[in-house]
N, C-alpha and C. Protein backbone atom coordinates (compact mmCIF):
# COMPACT_ATOMS: atom_id res chain seq x y z
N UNK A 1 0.84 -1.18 0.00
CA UNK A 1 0.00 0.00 0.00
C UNK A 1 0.89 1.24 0.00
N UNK A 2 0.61 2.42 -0.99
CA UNK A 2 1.57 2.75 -1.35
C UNK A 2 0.95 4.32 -0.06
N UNK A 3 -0.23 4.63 0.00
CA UNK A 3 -1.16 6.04 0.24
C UNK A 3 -2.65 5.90 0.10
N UNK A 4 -3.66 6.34 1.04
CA UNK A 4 -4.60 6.98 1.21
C UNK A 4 -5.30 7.08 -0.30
N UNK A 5 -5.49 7.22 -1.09
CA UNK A 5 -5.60 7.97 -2.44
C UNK A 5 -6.79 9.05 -2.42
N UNK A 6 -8.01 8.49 -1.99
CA UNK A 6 -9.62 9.04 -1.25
C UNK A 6 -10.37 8.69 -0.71
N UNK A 7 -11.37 9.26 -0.36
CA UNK A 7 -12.35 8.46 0.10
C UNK A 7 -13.57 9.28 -0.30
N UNK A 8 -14.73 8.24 -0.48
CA UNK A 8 -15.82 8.26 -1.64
C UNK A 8 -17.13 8.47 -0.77
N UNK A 9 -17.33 9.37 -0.88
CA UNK A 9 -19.17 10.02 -0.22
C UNK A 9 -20.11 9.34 -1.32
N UNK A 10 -20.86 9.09 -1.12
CA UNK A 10 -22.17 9.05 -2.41
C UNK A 10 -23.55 9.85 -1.56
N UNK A 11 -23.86 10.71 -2.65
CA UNK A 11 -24.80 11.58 -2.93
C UNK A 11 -25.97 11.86 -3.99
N UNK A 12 -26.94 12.39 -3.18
CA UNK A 12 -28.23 11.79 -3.70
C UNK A 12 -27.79 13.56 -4.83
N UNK A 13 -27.25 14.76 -5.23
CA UNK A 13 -26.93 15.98 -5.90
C UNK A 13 -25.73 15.79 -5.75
N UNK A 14 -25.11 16.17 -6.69
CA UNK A 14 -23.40 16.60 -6.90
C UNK A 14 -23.64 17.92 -6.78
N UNK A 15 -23.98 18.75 -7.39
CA UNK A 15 -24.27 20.12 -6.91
C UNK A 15 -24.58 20.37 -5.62
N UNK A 16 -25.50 20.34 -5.11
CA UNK A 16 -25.92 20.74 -3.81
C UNK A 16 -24.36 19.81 -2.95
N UNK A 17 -23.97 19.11 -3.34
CA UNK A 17 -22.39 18.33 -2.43
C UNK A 17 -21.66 19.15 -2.44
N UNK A 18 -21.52 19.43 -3.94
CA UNK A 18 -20.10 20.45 -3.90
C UNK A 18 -20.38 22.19 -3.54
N UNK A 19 -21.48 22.35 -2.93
CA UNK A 19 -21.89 23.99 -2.43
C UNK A 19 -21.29 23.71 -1.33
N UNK A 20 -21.56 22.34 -0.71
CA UNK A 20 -20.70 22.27 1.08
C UNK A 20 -19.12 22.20 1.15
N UNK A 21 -18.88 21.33 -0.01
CA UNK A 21 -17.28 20.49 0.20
C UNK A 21 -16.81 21.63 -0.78
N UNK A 22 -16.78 22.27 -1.64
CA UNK A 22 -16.18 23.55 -2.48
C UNK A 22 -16.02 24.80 -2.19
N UNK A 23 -17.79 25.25 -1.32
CA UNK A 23 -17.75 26.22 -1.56
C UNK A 23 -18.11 26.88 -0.13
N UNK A 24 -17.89 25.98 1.13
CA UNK A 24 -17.59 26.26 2.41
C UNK A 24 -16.86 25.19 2.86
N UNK A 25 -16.52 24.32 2.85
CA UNK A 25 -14.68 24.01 2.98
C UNK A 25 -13.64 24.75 2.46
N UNK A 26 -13.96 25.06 1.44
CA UNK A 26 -12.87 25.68 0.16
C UNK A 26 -12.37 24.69 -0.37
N UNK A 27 -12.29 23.77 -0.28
CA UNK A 27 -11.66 22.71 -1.56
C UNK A 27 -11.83 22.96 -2.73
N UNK A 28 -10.40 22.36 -3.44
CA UNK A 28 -10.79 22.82 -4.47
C UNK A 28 -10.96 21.44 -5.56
N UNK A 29 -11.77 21.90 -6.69
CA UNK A 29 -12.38 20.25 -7.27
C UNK A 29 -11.25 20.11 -8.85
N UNK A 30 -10.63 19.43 -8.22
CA UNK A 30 -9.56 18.54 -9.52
C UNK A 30 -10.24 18.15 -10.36
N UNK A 31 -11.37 17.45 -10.68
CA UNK A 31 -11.56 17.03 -11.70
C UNK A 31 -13.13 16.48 -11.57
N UNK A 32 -13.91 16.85 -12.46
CA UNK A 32 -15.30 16.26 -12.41
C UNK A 32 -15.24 14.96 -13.84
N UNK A 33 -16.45 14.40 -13.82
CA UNK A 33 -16.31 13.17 -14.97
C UNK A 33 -17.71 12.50 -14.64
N UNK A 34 -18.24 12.28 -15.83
CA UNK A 34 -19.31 11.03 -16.20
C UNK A 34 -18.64 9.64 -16.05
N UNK A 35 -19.22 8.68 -15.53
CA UNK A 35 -18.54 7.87 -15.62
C UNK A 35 -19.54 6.96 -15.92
N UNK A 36 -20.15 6.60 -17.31
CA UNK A 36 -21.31 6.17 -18.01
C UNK A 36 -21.27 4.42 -17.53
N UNK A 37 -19.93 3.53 -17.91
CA UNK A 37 -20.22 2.48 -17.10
C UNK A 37 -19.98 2.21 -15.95
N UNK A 38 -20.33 2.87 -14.75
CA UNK A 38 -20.34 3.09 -13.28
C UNK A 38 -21.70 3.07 -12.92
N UNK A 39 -22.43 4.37 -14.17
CA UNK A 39 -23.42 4.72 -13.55
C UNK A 39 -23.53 6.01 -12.49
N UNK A 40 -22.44 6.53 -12.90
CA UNK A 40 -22.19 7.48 -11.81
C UNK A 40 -21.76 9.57 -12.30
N UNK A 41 -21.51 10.28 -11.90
CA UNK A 41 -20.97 11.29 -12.26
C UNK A 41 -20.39 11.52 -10.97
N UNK A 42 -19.16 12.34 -11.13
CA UNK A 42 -18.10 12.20 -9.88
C UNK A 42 -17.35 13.24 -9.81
N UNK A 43 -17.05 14.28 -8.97
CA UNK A 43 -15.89 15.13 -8.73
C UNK A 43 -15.16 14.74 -7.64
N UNK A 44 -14.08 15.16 -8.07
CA UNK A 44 -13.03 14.83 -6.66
C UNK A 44 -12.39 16.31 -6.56
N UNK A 45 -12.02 16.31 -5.26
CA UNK A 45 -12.14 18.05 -4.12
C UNK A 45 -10.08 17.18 -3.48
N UNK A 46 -9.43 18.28 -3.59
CA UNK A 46 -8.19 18.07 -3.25
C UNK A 46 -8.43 17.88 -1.78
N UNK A 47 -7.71 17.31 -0.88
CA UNK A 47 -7.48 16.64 0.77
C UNK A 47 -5.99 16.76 0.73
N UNK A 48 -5.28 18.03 0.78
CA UNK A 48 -3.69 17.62 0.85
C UNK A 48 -3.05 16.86 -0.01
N UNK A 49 -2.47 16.08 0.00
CA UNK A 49 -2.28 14.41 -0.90
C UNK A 49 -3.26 13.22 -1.57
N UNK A 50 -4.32 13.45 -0.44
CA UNK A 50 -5.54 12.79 -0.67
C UNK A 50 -6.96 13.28 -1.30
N UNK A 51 -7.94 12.85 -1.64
CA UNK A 51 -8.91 13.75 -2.39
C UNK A 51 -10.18 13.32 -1.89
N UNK A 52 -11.63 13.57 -1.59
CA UNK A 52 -12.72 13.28 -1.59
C UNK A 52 -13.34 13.13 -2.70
N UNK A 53 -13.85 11.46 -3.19
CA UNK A 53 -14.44 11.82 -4.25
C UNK A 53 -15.98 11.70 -3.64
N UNK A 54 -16.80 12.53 -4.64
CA UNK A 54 -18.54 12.52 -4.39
C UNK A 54 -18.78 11.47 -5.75
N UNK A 55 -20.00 10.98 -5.14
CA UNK A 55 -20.47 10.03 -5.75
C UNK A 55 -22.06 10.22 -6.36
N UNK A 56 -22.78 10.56 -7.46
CA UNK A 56 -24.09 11.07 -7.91
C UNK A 56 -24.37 10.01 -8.46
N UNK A 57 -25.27 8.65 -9.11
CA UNK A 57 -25.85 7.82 -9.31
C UNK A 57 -26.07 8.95 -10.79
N UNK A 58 -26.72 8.29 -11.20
CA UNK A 58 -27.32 8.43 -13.28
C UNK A 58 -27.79 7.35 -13.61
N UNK A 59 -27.72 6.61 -13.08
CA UNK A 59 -28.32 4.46 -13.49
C UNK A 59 -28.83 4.37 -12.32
N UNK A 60 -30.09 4.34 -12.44
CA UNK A 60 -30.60 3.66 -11.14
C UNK A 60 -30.47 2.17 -10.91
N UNK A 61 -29.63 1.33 -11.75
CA UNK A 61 -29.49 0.50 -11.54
C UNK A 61 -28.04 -0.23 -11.50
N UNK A 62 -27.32 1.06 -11.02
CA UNK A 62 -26.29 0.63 -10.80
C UNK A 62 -25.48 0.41 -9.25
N UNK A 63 -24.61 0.15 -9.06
CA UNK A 63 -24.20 -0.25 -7.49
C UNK A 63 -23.98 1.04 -6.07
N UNK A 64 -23.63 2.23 -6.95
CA UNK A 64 -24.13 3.01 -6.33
C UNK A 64 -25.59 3.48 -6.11
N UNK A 65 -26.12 3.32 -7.20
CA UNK A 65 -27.78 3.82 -6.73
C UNK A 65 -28.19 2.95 -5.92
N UNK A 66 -28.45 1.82 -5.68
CA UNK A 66 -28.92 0.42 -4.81
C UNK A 66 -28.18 0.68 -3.61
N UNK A 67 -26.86 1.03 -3.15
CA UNK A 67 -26.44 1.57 -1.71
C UNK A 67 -26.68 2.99 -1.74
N UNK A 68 -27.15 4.07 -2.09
CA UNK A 68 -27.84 5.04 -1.97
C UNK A 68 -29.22 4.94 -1.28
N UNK A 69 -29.73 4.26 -2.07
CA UNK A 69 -31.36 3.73 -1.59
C UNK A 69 -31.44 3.12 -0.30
N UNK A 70 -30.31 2.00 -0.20
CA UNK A 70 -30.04 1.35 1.36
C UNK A 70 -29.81 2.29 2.26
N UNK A 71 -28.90 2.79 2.18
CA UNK A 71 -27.91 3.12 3.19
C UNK A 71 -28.12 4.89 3.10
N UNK A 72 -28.14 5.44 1.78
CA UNK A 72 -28.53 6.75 2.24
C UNK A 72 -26.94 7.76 2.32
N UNK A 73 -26.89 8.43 1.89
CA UNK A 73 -25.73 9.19 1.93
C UNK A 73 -24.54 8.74 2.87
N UNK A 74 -23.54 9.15 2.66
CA UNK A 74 -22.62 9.07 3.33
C UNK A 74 -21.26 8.17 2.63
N UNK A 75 -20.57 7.74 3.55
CA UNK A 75 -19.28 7.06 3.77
C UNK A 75 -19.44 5.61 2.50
N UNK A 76 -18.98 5.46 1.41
CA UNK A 76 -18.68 4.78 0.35
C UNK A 76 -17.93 3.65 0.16
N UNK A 77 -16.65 4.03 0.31
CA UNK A 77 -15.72 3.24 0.26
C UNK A 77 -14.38 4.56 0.23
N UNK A 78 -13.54 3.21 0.54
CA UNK A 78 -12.15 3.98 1.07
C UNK A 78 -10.95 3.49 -0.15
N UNK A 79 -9.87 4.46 -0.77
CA UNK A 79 -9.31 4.42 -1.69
C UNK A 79 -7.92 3.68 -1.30
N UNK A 80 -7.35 3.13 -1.60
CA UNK A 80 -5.39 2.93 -1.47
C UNK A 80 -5.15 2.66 -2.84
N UNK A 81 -4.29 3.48 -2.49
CA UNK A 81 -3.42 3.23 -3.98
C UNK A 81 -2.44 2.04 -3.72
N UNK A 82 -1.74 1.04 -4.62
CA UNK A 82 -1.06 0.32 -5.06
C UNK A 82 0.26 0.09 -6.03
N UNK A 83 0.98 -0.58 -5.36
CA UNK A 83 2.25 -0.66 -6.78
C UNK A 83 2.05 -1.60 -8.17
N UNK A 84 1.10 -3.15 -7.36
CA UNK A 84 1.40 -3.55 -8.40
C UNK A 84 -0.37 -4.55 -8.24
N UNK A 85 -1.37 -3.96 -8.32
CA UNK A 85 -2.47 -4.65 -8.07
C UNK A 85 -2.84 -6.00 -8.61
N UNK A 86 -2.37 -6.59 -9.52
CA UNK A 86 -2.50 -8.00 -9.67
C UNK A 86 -2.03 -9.03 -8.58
N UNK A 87 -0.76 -8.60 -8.04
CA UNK A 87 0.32 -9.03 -7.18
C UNK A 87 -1.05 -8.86 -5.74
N UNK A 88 -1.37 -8.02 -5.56
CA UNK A 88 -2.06 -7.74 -4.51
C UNK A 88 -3.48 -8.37 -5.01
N UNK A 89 -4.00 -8.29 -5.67
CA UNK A 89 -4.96 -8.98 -5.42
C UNK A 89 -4.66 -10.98 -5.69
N UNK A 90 -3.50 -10.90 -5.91
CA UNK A 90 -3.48 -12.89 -5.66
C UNK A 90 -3.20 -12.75 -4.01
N UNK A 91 -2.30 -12.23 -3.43
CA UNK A 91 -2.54 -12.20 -2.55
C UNK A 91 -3.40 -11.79 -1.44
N UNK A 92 -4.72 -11.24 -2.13
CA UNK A 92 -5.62 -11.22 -1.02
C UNK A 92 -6.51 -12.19 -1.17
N UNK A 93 -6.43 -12.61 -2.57
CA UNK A 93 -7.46 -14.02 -2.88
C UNK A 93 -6.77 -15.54 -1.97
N UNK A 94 -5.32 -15.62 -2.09
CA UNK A 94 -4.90 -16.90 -1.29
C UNK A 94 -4.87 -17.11 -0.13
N UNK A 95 -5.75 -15.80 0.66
CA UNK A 95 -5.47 -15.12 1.52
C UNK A 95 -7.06 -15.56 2.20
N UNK A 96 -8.31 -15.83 1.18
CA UNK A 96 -9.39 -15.88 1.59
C UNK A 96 -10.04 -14.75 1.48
N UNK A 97 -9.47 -13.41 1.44
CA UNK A 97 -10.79 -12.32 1.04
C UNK A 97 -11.59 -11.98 0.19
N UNK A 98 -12.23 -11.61 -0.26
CA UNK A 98 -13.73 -11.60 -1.34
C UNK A 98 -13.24 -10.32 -2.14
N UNK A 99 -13.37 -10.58 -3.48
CA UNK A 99 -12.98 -9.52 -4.57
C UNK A 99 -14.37 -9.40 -4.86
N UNK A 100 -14.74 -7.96 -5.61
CA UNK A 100 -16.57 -7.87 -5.45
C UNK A 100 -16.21 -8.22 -7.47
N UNK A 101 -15.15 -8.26 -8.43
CA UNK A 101 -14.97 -8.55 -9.64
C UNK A 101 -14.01 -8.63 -9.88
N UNK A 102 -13.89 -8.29 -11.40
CA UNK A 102 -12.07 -8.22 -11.75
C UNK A 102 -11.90 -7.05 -11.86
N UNK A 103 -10.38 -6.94 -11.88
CA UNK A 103 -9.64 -5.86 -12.27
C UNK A 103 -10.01 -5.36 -13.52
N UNK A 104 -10.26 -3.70 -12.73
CA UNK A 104 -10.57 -2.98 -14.22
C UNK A 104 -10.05 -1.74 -14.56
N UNK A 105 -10.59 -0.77 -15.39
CA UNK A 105 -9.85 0.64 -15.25
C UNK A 105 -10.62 1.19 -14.75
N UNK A 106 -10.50 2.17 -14.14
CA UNK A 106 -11.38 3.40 -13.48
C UNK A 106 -10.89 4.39 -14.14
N UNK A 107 -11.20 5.84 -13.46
CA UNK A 107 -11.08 7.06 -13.46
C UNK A 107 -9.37 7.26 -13.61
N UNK A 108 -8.82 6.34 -12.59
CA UNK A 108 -6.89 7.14 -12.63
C UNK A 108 -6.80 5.78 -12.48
N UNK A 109 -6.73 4.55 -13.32
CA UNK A 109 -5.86 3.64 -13.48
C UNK A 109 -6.42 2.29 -13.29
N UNK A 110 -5.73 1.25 -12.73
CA UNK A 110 -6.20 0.12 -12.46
C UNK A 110 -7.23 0.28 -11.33
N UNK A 111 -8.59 -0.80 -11.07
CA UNK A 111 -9.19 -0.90 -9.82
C UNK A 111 -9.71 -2.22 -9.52
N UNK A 112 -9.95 -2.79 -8.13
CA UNK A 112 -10.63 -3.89 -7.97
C UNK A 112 -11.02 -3.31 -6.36
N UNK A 113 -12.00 -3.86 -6.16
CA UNK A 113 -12.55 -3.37 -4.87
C UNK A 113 -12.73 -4.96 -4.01
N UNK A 114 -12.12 -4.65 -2.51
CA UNK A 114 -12.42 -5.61 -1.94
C UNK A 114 -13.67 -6.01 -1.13
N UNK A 115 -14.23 -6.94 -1.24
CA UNK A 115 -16.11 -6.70 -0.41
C UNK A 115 -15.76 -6.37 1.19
N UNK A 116 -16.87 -5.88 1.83
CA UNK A 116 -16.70 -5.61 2.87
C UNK A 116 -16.89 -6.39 3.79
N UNK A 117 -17.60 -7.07 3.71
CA UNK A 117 -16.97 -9.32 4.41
C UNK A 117 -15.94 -8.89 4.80
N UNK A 118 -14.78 -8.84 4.14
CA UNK A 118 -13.38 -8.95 4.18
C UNK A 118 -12.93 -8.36 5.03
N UNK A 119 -13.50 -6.72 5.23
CA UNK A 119 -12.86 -5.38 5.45
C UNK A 119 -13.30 -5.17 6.58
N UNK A 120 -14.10 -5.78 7.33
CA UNK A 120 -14.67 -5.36 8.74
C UNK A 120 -16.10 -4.13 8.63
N UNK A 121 -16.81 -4.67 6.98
CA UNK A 121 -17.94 -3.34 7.07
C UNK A 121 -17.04 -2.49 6.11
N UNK A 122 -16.30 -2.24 5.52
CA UNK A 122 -16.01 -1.08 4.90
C UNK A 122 -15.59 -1.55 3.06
N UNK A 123 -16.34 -0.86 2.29
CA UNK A 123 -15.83 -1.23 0.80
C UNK A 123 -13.90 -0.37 0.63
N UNK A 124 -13.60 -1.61 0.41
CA UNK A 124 -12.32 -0.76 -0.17
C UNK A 124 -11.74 -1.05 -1.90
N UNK A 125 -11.43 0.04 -2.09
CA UNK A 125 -11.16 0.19 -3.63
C UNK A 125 -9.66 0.27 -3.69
N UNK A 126 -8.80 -1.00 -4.35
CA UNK A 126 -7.56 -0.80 -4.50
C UNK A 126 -7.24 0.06 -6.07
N UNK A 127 -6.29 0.55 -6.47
CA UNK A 127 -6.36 1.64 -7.03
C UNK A 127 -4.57 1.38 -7.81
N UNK A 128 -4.47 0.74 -8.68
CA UNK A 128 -2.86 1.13 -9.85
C UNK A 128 -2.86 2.36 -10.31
N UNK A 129 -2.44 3.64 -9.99
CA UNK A 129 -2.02 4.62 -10.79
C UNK A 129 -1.94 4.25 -12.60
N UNK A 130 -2.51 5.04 -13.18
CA UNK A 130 -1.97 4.65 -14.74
C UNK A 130 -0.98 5.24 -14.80
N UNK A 131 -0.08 6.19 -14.50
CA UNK A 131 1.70 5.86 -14.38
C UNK A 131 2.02 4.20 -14.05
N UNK A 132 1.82 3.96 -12.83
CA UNK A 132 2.50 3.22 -12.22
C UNK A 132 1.85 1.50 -13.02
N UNK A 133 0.66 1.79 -14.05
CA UNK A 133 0.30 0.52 -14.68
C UNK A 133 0.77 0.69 -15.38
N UNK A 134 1.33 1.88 -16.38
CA UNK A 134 1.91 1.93 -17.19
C UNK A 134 3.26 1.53 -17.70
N UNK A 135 3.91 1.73 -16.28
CA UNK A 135 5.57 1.60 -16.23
C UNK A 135 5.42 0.10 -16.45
N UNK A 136 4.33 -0.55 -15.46
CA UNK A 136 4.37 -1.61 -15.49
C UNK A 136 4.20 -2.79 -16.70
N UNK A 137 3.85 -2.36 -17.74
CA UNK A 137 3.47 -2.68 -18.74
C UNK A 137 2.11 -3.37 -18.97
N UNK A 138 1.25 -3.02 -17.50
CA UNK A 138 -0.01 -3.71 -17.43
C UNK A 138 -1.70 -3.01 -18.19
N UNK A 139 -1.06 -2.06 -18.49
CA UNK A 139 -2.40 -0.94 -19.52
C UNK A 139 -1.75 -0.82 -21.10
N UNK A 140 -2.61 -0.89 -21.98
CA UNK A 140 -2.47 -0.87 -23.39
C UNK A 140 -2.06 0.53 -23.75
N UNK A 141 -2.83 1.69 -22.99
CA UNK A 141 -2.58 2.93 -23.06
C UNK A 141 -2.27 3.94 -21.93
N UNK A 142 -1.35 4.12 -21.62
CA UNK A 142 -0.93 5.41 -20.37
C UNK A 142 -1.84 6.76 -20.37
N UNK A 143 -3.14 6.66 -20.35
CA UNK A 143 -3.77 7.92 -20.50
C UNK A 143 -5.01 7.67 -19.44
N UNK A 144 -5.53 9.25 -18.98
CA UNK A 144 -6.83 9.16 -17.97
C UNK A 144 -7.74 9.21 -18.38
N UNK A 145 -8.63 8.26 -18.29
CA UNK A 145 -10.02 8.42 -18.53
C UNK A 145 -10.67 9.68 -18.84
């Protein structure tokens, strides 16, 4: 585990989110994005080193909207970044913990999320930098979503 990377609110408005976390925190928002097979639209708000991303549903039938509906705003899942996420996820599989799929790309690089079985209650999202998949020779293309 290399860092922190974020951690993920989901919200029923991205707007009305980012009037609190933008525009009385002062954060400032790095980067907004559709993220059509998620199901989601997303900004992330700088944290020092680390970032908050918000989480807005667009698919009601996707995995965020269905824990929206449950659970209701709040606390998401938690980000770490990684050196070499294949490596890490055999070892969390021989290991006995629950992968919720496979490895895929996200927003900034490789992702696989571990279920929260595993985690004590908490979704965690492991996270390859596309630098660091790149160097690796594990992405076809070195570029961000």
């Amino acid at each position: 585990m290399r860092k922190l990377d974020h951690v993920a609110v989901v919200v029923n408005d991205l707007e009305e989110a980012l009037s609190f976390y933008r525009d009385q925190l002062r954060m400032e928002v790095t980067q907004r994005r559709l993220l059509p097979e998620e199901g989601v639209r997303v900004a992330f708000l700088a944290a020092g080193e680390s970032h908050i991303e918000l989480l807005q549903p667009v698919d009601p039938e996707s995995g965020v909207a269905r824990f929206l509906r449950k659970k209701g705003e709040g606390l998401h899942h938690i980000c770490l970044q990684v050196e070499d996420i294949d490596a890490v996820v055999r070892q969390l599989v021989a290991s006995g913990a629950g992968i919720t799929g496979p490895v895929r790309e996200g927003a900034h690089g490789k992702v696989v999320f571990v279920h929260p079985r595993s985690a004590h209650g908490v979704l965690i999202e492991l996270l390859q930098p596309v630098e660091e998949a790149a160097s690796a020779g594990n992405m076809d293309k070195a570029q961000t979503k």
